[in-house]
Protein backbone atom coordinates (compact mmCIF):
# COMPACT_ATOMS: atom_id res chain seq x y z
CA UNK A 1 -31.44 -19.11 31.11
CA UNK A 2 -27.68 -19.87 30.41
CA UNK A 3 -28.74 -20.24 26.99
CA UNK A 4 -30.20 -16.54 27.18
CA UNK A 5 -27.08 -15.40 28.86
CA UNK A 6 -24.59 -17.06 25.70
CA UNK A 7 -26.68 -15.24 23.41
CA UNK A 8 -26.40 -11.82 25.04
CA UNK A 9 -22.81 -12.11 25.54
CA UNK A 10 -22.17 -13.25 22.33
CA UNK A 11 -24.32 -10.22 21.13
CA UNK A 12 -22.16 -7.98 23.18
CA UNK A 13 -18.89 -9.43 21.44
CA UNK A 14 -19.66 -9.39 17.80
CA UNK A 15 -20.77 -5.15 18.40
CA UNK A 16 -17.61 -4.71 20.74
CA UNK A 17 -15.52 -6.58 17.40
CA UNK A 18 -17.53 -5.02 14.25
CA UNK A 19 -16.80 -1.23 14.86
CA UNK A 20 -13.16 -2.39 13.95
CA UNK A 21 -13.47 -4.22 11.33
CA UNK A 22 -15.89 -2.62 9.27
CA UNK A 23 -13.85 1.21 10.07
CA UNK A 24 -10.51 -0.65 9.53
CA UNK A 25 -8.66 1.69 6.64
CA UNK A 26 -6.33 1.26 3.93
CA UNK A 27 -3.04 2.98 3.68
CA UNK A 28 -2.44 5.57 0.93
CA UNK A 29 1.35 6.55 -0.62
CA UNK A 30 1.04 8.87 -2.81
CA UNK A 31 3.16 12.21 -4.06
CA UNK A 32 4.87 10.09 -7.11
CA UNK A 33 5.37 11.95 -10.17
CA UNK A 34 2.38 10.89 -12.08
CA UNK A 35 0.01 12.08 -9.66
CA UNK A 36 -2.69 9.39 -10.49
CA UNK A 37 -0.34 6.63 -9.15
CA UNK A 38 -0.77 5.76 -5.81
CA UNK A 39 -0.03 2.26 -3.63
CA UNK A 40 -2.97 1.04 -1.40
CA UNK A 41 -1.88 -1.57 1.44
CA UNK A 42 -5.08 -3.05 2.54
CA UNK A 43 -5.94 -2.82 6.04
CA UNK A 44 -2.46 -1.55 6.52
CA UNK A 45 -1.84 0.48 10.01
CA UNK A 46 1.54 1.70 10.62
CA UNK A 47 3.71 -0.90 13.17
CA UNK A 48 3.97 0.17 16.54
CA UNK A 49 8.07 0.94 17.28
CA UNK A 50 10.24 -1.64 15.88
CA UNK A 51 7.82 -3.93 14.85
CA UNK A 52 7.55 -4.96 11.10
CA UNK A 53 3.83 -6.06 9.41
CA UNK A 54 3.15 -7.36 5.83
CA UNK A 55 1.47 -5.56 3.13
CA UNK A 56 -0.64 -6.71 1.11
CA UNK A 57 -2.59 -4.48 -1.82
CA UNK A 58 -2.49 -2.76 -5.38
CA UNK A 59 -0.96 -0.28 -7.15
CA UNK A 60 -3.63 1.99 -9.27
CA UNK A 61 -3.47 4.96 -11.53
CA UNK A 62 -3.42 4.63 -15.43
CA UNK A 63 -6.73 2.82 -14.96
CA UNK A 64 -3.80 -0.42 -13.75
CA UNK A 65 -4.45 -2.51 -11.30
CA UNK A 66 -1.42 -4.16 -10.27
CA UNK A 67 -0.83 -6.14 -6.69
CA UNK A 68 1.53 -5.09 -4.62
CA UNK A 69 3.11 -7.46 -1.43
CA UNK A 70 6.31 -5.83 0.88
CA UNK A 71 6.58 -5.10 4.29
CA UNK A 72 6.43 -2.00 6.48
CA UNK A 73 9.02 -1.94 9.54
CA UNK A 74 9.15 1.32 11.94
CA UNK A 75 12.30 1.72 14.16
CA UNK A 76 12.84 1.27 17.16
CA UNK A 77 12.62 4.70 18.21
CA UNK A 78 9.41 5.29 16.02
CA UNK A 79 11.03 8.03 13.75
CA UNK A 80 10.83 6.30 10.74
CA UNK A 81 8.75 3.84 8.68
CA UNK A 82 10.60 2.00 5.82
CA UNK A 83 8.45 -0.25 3.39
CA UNK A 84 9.65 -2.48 0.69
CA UNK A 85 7.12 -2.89 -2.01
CA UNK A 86 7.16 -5.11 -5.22
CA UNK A 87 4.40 -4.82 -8.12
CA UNK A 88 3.59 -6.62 -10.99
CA UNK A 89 1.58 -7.08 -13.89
CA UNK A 90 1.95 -9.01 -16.76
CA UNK A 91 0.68 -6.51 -19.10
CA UNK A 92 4.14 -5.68 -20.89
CA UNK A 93 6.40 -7.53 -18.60
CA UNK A 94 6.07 -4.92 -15.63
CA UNK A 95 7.81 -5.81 -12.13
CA UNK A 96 8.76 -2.92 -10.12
CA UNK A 97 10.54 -2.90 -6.56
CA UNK A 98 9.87 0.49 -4.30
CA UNK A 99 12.20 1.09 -1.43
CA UNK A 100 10.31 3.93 0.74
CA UNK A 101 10.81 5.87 3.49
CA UNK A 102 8.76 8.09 5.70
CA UNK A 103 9.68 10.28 8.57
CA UNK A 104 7.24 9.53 11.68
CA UNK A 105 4.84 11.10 12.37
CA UNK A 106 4.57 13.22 9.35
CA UNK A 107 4.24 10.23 7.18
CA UNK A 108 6.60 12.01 4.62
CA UNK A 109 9.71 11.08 2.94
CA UNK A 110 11.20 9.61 -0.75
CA UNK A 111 11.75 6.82 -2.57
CA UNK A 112 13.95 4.79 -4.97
CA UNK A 113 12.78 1.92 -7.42
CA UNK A 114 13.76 0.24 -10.18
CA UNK A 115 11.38 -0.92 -12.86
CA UNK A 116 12.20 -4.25 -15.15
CA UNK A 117 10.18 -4.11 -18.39
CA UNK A 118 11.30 -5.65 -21.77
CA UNK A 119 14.62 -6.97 -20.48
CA UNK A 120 15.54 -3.68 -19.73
CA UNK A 121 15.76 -2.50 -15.99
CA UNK A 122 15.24 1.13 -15.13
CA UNK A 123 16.48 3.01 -11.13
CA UNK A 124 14.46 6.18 -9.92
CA UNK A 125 15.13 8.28 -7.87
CA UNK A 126 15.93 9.51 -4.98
CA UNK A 127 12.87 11.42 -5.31
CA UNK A 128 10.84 13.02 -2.79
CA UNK A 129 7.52 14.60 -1.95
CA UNK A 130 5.75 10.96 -0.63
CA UNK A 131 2.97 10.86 2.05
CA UNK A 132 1.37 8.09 3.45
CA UNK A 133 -1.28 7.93 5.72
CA UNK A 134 -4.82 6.47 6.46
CA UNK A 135 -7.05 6.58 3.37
CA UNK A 136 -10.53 4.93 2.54
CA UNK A 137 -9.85 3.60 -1.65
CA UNK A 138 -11.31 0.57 -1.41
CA UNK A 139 -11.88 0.16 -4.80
CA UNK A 140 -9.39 -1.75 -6.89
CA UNK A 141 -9.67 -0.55 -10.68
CA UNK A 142 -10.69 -2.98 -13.04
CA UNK A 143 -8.22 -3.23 -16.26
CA UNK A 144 -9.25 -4.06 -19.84
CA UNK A 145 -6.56 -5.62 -22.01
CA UNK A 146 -4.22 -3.44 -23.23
CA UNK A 147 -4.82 -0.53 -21.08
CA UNK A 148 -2.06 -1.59 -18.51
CA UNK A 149 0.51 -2.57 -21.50
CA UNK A 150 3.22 -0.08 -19.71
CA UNK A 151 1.70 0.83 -16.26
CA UNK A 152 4.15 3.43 -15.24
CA UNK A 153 6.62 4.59 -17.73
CA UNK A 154 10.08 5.87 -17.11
CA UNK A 155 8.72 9.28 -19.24
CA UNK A 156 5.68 10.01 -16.84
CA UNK A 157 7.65 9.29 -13.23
């Protein structure tokens, strides 16, 4: 019988504990220039107020597929969501650093970044027109050599 009752309740957890995981989301920032170029933090949720959480994920558009670690902190009154991104891909060199910023709750805002590529470092923006939000790309592109040789160019941001 108590071997019965483990089962059940064991049965009971892992349905309670799947719905989560298997509907957890990505999170989508998109609105740069090239419109193909987006950021995708895996299992990413925006932090509750003032609370900070990792990111973890890739960059894709220009058939790239470049991982991307930062952070994500919101403040402390929950009005704004500020991520620090870095990406990089050895195709050409290619390190780039994102500063972003989103107004809470519409998940909009702009960005800075500066790109280092063939010992030459590039700065963008201010520019505006990002969203983030919830998004379901789980897909991470897969690259063929020589097709990421300059993943985002200074003439297409």
């Amino acid at each position: 019988m108590y071997k019965l009752r483990a089962g059940v309740a064991a049965f009971v957890t892992l349905l309670i504990l799947t719905p989560g995981v298997v509907l957890a989301k990505n999170y989508c920032i998109r609105g740069f220039t090239k419109t193909s170029w987006v950021y995708v933090g895996q299992g990413f949720t925006v932090p509750g107020k003032g609370i900070c959480e990792p990111w973890t994920g890739f960059a894709a558009g220009q058939s790239s597929n470049i991982p991307t670690v930062g952070i994500g902190c919101t403040s402390s009154n929950g009005s704004n969501l500020s991520l620090t991104l870095t990406a990089g891909s050895k195709a050409g060199g290619f390190v780039e650093i994102d500063a972003i910023s989103l107004s809470l709750p519409s998940q909009t805002g702009d960005y800075v970044a500066q790109t280092l590529q063939s010992n030459t470092v590039t700065s963008f923006g201010p520019d505006s027109g990002i969203t983030g939000g919830a998004c379901s790309t789980k897909t991470i592109p897969a690259v063929t050599e020589g097709e990421a040789a300059s993943p985002r160019p200074s003439s297409e941001r």
